[in-house]
Protein backbone atom coordinates (compact mmCIF):
# COMPACT_ATOMS: atom_id res chain seq x y z
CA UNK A 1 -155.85 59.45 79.83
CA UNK A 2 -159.29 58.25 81.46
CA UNK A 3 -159.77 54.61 82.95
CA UNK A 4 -161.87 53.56 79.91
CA UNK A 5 -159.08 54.24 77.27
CA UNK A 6 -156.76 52.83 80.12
CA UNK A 7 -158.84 49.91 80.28
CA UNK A 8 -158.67 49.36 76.35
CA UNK A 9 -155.23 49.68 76.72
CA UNK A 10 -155.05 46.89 79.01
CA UNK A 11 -156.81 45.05 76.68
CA UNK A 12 -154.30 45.45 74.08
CA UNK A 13 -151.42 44.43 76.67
CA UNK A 14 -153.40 41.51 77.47
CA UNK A 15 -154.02 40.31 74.04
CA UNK A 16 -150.08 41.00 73.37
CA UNK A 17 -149.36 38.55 76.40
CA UNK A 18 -151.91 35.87 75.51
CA UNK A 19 -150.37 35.39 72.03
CA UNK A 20 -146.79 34.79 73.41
CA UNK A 21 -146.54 33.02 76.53
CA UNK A 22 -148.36 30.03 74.94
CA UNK A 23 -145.77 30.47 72.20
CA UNK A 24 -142.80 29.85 74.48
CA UNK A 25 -143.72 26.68 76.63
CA UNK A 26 -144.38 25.15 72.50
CA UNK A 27 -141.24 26.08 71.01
CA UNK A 28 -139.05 24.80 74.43
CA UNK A 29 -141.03 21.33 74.01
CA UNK A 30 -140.17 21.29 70.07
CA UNK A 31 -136.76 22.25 70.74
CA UNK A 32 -136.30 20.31 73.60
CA UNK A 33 -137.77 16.26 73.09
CA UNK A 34 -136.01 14.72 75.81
CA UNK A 35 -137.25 14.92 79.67
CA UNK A 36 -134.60 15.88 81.61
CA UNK A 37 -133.46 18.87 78.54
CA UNK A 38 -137.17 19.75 78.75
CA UNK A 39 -137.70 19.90 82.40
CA UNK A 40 -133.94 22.14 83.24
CA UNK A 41 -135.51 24.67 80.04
CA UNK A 42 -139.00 24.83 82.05
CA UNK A 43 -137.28 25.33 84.88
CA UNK A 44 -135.06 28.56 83.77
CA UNK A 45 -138.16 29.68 82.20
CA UNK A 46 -140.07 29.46 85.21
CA UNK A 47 -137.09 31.48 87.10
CA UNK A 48 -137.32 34.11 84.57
CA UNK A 49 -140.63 33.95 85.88
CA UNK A 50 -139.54 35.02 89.39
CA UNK A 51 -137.08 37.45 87.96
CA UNK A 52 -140.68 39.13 86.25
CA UNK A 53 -142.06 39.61 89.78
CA UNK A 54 -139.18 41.02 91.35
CA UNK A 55 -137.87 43.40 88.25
CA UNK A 56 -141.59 44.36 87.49
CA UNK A 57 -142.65 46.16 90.93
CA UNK A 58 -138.57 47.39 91.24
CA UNK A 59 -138.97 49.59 87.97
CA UNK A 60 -142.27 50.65 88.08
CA UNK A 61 -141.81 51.83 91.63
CA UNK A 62 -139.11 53.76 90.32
CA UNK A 63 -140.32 55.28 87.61
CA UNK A 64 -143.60 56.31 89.84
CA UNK A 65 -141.50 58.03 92.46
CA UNK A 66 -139.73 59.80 89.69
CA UNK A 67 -142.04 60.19 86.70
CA UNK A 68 -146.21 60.05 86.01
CA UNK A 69 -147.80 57.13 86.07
CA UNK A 70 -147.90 57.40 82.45
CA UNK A 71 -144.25 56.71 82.25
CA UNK A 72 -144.35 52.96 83.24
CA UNK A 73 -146.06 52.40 79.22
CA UNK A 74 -143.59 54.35 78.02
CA UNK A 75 -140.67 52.98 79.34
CA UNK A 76 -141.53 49.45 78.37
CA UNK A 77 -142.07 49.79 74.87
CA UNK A 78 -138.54 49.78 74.17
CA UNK A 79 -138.31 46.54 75.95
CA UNK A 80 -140.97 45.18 74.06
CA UNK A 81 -139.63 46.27 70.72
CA UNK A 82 -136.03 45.07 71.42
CA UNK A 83 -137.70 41.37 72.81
CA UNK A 84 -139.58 41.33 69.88
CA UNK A 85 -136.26 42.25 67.31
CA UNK A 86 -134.17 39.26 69.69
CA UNK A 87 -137.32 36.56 69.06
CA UNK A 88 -137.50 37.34 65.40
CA UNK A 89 -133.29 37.17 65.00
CA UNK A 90 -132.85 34.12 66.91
CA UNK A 91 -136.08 32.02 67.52
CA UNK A 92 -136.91 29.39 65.15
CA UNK A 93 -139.86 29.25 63.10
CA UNK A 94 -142.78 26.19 64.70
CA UNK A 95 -146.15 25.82 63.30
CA UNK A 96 -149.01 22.93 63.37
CA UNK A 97 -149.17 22.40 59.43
CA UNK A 98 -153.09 21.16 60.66
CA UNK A 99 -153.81 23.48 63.17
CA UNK A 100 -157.79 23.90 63.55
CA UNK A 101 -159.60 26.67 62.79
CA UNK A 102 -160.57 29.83 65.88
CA UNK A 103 -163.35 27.92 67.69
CA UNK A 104 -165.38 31.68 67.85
CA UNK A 105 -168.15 30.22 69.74
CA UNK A 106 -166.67 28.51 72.13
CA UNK A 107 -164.16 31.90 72.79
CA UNK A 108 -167.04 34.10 73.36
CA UNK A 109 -168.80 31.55 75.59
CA UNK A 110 -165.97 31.10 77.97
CA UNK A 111 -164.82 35.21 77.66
CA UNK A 112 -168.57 35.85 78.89
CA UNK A 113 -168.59 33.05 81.82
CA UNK A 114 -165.20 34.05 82.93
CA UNK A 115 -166.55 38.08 82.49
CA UNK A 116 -169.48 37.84 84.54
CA UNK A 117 -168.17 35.73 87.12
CA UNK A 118 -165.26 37.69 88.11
CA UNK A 119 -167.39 40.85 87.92
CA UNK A 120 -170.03 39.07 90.42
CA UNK A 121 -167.22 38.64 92.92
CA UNK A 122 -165.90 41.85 92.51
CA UNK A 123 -169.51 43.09 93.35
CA UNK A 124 -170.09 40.85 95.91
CA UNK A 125 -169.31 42.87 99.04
CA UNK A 126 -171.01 45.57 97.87
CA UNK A 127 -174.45 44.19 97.28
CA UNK A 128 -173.98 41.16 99.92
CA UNK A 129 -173.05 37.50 98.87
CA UNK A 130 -176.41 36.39 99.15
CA UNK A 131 -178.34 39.33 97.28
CA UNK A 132 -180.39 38.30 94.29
CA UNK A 133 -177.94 40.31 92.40
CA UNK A 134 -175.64 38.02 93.19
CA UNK A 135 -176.85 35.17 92.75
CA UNK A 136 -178.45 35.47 89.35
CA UNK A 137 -174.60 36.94 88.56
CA UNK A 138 -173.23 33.13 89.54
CA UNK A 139 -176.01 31.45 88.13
CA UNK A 140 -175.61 33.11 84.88
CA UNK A 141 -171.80 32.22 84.80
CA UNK A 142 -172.83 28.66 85.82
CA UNK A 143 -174.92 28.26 82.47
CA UNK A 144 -172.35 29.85 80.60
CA UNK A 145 -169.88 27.74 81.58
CA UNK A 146 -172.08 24.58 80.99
CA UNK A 147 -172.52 26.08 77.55
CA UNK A 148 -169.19 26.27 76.89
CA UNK A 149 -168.16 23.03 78.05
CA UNK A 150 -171.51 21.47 75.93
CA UNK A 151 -169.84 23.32 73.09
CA UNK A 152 -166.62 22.22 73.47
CA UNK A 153 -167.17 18.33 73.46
CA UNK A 154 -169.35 18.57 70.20
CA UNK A 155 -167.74 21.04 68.19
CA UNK A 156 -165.41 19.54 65.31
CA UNK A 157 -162.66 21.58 66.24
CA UNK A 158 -162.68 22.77 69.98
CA UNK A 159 -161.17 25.46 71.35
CA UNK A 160 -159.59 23.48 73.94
CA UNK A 161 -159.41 19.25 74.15
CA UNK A 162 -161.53 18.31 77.04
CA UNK A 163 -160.61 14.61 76.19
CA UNK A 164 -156.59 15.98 77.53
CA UNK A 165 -158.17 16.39 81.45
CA UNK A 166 -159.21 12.54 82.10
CA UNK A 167 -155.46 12.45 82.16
CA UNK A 168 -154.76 12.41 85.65
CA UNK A 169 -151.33 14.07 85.18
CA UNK A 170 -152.33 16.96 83.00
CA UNK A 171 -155.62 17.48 85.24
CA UNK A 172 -154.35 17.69 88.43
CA UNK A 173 -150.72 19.63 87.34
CA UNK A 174 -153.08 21.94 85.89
CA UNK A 175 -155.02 22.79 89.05
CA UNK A 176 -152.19 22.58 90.82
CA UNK A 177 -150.92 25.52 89.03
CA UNK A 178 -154.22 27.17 89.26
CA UNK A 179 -154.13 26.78 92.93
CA UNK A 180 -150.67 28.45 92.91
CA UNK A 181 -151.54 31.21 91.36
CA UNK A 182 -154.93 31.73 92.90
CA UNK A 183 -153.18 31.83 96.18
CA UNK A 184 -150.24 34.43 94.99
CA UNK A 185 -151.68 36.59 93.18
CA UNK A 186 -154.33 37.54 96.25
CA UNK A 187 -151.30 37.59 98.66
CA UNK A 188 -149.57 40.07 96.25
CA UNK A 189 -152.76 42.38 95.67
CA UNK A 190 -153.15 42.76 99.44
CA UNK A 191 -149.26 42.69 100.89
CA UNK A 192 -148.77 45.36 98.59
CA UNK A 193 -151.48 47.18 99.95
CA UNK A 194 -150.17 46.35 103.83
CA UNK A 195 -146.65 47.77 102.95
CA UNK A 196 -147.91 50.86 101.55
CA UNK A 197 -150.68 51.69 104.06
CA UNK A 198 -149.56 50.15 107.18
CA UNK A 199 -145.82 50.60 106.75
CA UNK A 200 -145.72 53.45 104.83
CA UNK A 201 -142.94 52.37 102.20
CA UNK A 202 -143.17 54.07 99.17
CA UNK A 203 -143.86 52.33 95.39
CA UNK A 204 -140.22 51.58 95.16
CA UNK A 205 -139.79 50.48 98.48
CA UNK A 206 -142.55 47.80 98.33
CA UNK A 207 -141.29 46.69 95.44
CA UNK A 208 -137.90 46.02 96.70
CA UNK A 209 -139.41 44.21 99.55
CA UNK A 210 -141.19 41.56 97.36
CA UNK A 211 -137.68 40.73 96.49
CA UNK A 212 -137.38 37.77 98.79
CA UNK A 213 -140.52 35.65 97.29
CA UNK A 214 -138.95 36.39 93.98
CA UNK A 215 -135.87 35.41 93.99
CA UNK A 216 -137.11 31.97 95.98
CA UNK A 217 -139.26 31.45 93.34
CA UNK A 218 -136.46 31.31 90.61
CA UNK A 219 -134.19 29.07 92.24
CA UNK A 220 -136.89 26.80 93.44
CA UNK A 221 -138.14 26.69 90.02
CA UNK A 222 -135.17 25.07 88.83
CA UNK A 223 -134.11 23.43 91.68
CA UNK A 224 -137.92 21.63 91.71
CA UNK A 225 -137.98 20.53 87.49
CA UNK A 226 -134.48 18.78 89.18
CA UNK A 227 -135.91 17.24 91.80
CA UNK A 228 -139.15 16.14 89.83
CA UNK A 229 -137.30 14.14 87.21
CA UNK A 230 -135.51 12.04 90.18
CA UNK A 231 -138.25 11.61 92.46
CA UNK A 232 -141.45 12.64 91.02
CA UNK A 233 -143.80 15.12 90.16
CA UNK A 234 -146.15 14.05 93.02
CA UNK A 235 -143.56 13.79 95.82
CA UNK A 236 -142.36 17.68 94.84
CA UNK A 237 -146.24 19.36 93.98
CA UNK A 238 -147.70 18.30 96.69
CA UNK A 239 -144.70 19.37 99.18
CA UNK A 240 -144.42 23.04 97.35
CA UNK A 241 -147.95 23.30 98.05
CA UNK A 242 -147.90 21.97 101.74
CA UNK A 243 -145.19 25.23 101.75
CA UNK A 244 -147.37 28.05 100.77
CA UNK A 245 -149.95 26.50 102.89
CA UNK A 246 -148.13 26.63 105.93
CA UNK A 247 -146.85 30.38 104.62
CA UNK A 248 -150.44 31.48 104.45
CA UNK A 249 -151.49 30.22 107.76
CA UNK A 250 -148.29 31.95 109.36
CA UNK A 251 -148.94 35.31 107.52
CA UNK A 252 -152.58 35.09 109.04
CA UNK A 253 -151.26 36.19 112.51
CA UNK A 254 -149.24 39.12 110.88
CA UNK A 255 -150.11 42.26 112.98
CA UNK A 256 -149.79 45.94 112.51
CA UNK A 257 -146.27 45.96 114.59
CA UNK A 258 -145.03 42.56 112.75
CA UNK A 259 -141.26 43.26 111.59
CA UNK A 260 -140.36 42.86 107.81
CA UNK A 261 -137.87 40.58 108.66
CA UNK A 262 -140.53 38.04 109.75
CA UNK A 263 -142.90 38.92 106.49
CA UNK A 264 -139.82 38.81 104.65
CA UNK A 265 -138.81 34.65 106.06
CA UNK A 266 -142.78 33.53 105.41
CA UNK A 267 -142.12 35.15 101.75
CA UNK A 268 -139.10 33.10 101.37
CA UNK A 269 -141.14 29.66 102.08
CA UNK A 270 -144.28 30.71 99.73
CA UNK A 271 -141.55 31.70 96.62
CA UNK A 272 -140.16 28.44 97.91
CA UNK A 273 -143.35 26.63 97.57
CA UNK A 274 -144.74 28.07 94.36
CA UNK A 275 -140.83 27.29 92.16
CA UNK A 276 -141.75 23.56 93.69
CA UNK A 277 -144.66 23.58 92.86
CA UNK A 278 -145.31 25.80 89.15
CA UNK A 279 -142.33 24.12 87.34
CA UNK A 280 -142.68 20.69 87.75
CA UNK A 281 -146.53 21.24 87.07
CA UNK A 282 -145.50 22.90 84.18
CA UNK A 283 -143.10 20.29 82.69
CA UNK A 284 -146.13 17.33 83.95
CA UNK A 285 -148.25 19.40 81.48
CA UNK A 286 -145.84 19.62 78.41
CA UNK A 287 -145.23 16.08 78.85
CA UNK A 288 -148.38 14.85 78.17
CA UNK A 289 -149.39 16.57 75.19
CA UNK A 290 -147.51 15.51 71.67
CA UNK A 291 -144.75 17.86 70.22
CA UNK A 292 -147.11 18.75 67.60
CA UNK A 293 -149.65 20.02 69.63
CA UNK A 294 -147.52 21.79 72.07
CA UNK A 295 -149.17 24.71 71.86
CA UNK A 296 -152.46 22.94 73.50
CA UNK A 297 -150.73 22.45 76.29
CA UNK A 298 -148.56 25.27 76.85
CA UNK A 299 -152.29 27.24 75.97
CA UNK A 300 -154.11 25.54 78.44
CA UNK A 301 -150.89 26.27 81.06
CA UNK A 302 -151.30 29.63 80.57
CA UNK A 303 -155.10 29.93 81.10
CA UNK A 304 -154.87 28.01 84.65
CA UNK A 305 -152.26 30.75 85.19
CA UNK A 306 -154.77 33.71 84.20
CA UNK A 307 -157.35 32.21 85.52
CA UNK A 308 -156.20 31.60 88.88
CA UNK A 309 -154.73 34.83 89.28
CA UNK A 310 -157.62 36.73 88.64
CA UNK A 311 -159.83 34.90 90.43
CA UNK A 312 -157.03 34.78 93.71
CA UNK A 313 -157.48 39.11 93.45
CA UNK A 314 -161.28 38.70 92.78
CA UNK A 315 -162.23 35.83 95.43
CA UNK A 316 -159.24 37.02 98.17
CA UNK A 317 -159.69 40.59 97.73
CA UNK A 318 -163.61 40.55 97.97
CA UNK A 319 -162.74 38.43 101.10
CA UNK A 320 -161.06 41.51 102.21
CA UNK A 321 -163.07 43.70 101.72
CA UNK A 322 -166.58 42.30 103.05
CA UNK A 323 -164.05 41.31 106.04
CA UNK A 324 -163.09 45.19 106.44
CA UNK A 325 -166.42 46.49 106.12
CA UNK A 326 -167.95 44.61 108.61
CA UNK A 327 -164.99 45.25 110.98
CA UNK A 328 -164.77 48.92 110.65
CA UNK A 329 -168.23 49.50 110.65
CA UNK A 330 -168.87 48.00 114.06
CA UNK A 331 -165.23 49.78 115.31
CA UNK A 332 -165.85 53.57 114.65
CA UNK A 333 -167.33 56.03 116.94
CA UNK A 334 -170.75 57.02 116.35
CA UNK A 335 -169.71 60.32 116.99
CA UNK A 336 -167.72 60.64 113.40
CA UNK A 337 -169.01 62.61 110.85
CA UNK A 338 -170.98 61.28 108.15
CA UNK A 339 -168.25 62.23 105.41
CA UNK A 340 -165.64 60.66 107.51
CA UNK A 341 -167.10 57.58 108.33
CA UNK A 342 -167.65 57.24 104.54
CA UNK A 343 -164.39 57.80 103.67
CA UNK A 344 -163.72 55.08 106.05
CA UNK A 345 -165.76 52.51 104.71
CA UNK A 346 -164.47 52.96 101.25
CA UNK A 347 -160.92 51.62 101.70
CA UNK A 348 -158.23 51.41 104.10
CA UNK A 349 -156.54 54.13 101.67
CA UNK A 350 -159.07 56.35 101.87
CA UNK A 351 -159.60 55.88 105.80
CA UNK A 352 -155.65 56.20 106.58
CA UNK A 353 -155.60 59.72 104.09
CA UNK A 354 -158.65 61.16 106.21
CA UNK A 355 -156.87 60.04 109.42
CA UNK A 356 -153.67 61.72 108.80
CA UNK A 357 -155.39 65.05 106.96
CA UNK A 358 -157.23 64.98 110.66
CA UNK A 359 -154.09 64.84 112.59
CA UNK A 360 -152.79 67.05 110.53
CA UNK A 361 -155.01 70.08 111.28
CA UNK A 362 -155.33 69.50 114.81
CA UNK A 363 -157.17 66.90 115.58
CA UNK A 364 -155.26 64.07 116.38
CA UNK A 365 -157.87 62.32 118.70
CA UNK A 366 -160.59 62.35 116.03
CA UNK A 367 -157.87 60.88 113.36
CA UNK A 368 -156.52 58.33 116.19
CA UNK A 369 -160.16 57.19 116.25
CA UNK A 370 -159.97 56.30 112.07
CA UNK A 371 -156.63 55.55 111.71
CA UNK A 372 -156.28 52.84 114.81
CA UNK A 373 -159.88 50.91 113.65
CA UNK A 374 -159.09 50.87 109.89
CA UNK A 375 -155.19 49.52 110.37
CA UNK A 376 -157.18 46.63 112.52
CA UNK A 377 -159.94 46.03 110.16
CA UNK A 378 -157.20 46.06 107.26
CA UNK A 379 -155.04 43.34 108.81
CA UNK A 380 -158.04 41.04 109.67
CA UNK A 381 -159.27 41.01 106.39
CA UNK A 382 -155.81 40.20 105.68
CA UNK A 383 -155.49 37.30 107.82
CA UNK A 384 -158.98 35.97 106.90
CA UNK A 385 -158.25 36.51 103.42
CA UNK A 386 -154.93 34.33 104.28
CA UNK A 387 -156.46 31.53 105.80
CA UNK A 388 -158.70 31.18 103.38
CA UNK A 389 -155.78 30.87 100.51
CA UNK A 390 -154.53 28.18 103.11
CA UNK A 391 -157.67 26.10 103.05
CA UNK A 392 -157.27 26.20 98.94
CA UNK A 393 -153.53 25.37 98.69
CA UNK A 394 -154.22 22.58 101.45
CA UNK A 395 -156.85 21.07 99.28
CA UNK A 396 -154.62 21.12 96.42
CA UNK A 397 -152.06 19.65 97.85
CA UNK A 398 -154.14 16.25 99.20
CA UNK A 399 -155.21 16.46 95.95
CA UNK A 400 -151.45 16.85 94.04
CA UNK A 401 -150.84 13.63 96.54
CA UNK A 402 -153.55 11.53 95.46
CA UNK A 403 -153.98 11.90 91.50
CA UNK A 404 -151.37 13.40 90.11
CA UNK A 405 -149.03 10.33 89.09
CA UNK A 406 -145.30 10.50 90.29
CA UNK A 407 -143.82 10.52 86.78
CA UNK A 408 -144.95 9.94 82.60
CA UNK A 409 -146.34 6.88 81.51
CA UNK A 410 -143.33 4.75 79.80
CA UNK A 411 -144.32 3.87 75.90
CA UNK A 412 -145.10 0.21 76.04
CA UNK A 413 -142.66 -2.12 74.04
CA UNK A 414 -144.38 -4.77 71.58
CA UNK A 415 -142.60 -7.94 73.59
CA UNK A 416 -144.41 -10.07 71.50
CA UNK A 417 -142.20 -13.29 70.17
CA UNK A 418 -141.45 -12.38 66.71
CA UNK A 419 -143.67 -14.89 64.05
CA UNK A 420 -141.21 -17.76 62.58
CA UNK A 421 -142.29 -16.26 58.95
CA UNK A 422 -140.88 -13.02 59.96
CA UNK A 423 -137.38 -14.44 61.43
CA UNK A 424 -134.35 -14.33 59.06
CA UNK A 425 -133.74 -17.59 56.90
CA UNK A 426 -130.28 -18.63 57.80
CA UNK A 427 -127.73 -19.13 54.92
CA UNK A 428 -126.92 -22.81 53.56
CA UNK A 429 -123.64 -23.80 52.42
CA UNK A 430 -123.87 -25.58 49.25
């Protein structure tokens, strides 16, 4: 299989995935009216979340080590063919007997924003931040964007409510969880990369070690829906994100010789973090919206979700890397050859494979001299990549403190004295 059919494939996954996770967060807030049922449902769904990001890397570690790459396709279509027999036995049916019509324009508007801005960052440390390349790649997304929004507040049927974010509670639970996820899924992209490289652990091995963050994740998920009914969805946000911020800045010092057990605590406090703070912003979103339109809502959820994950590997990884570049181009020898030193430059991968093929055929000092300034370069473009996922999660969280309201509005009662025509004539005896 080449990467283009791989990449279509992808596609299809993705398109699989987009059409039911906005499908479950509907059908839990039709099945589940009241609050407190509502939030403890969120809340196991958000742990099966967690359970996701532990199982995930586990069995497709396992199935590299044992099997071609290949295998990892193969070996979940069963799974999705059985989860797709257990929805269709035991799921009950839930459609919007009005629901609008595909808002086309406004999907291909916000595809091609979202397309050519993650695609600029990617590109960024390659043809420099500043280059006109760049720039025009930004600008271009910028208009876009504008477009789409322009679209969206005329058309007669928009893809997406814009009128739902000047509630304070659904706007800032939904960047909330786009700050989450923006923060994680960077951390993820490069700690994988840092067990592998640095420590050496296999696929299956750095899988098991993402264990910790995991399983915090699903028991802070429910714990935190619990602890937002009671004392608010403000109080709990903004504390799970004060978490991963001060996880971030503590990962920034990691080192080459940090211990696991140390990586393995700070993962504890950002799982931690993100069950306080995903869930309840979860369950602050639901609320808002009206059974009917549940699907809005859980929609929208979903996108900040996406979105924040791909832009966390796009904006933290190109962080990385123009970090890295610049580091291990001012750290190797002059002396190197010219197909080392490119090898070098292309990725900490390819720099630690050309070290150890070095050392391998005799010439350990030469390999010392790649190996020692691309492990360096590689952990301070992890730390600045860290620090600044701090800054973000730190802004989100005086945000989460300041507008997002501690719990739902309560429905006003009509206290209004009740007119004397209207009151009950009392019976006469006669």
């Amino acid at each position: 299989m080449s990467a283009g059919q791989l990449i279509v494939a992808r596609c299809f996954m993705g398109l699989g995935a987009a059409m039911i996770f906005p499908s479950t967060l509907s059908l839990i807030s039709n099945v589940f009216t009241e609050r407190g049922e509502r939030a403890r449902a969120i809340g196991l769904w958000g742990a099966s979340a967690g359970a996701a990001i532990a199982l995930g890397p586990i069995a497709g570690g396992w199935l590299l080590e044992h099997f071609a790459w290949q295998s990892i396709f193969i070996a979940m279509a069963p799974v999705a063919a059985a989860g797709a027999a257990l929805v269709a036995a035991s799921v009950p049916t839930s459609r919007d007997p009005r629901a609008p019509r595909i808002d086309l324009p406004g999907l291909l508007l916000s595809t091609a924003a979202m397309a050519i801005l993650i695609y600029t960052i990617i590109e960024a440390p390659a043809h420099g931040w500043s280059s006109v390349r760049s720039l025009a790649g930004f600008a271009l997304a910028a208009g876009l964007l504008g477009a789409f929004i322009a679209r969206e507040r005329t058309a007669r049927e928009p893809m997406i409510d814009l009128g739902l974010f000047r509630n304070h509670r659904f706007s800032a639970a939904s960047g909330s969880v786009t700050v989450t996820f923006f923060s994680l899924a960077g951390f993820i992209f490069l700690i994988t990369q840092y067990f592998q490289f640095l420590k050496g652990y296999g696929p299956l091995a750095a899988g098991v070690r993402v264990l910790p963050v995991a399983t915090s994740v699903a028991i802070a998920s429910v714990v935190g829906t619990k602890l937002a009914v009671r004392f608010g969805t403000k109080s709990v946000v903004a504390a799970g994100l004060i978490l991963m911020t001060t996880f971030f800045a503590w990962v920034s010092t990691a080192t080459v010789t940090t211990t696991y057990l140390t990586i393995a605590i700070t993962m504890v406090i950002c799982g931690t973090g993100m069950g306080l703070t995903s869930a309840p912003a979860t369950e602050a979103i639901m609320g808002v919206v009206p059974t009917v339109k549940a699907g809005v809502g859980s929609a929208v959820n979903d996108a900040t979700r996406l979105l924040g994950s791909t832009l966390g590997v796009a904006v933290l990884g190109s962080v990385y890397a123009s970090v890295y570049a610049s580091r291990i181009a001012s750290r190797l020898p002059a002396t190197l050859p010219p197909a080392v030193a490119h090898a070098a430059h292309r990725s900490v991968g390819a720099a630690l494979a050309v070290a150890a093929r070095l050392h391998a055929s005799g010439h350990a000092a030469l390999g010392g001299a790649v190996h020692h300034p691309a492990a360096h370069a590689f952990t301070h473009g992890l730390s600045i990549a860290c620090l600044v996922a701090a800054c973000v999660t730190a802004v989100g969280a005086v945000l989460a403190a300041v507008l997002l309201p501690a719990h739902p509005p309560r429905p006003v009662l009509d206290a209004r004295p009740v007119p004397a025509t209207a009151q009950p004539i009392p019976a006469l005896d006669l």
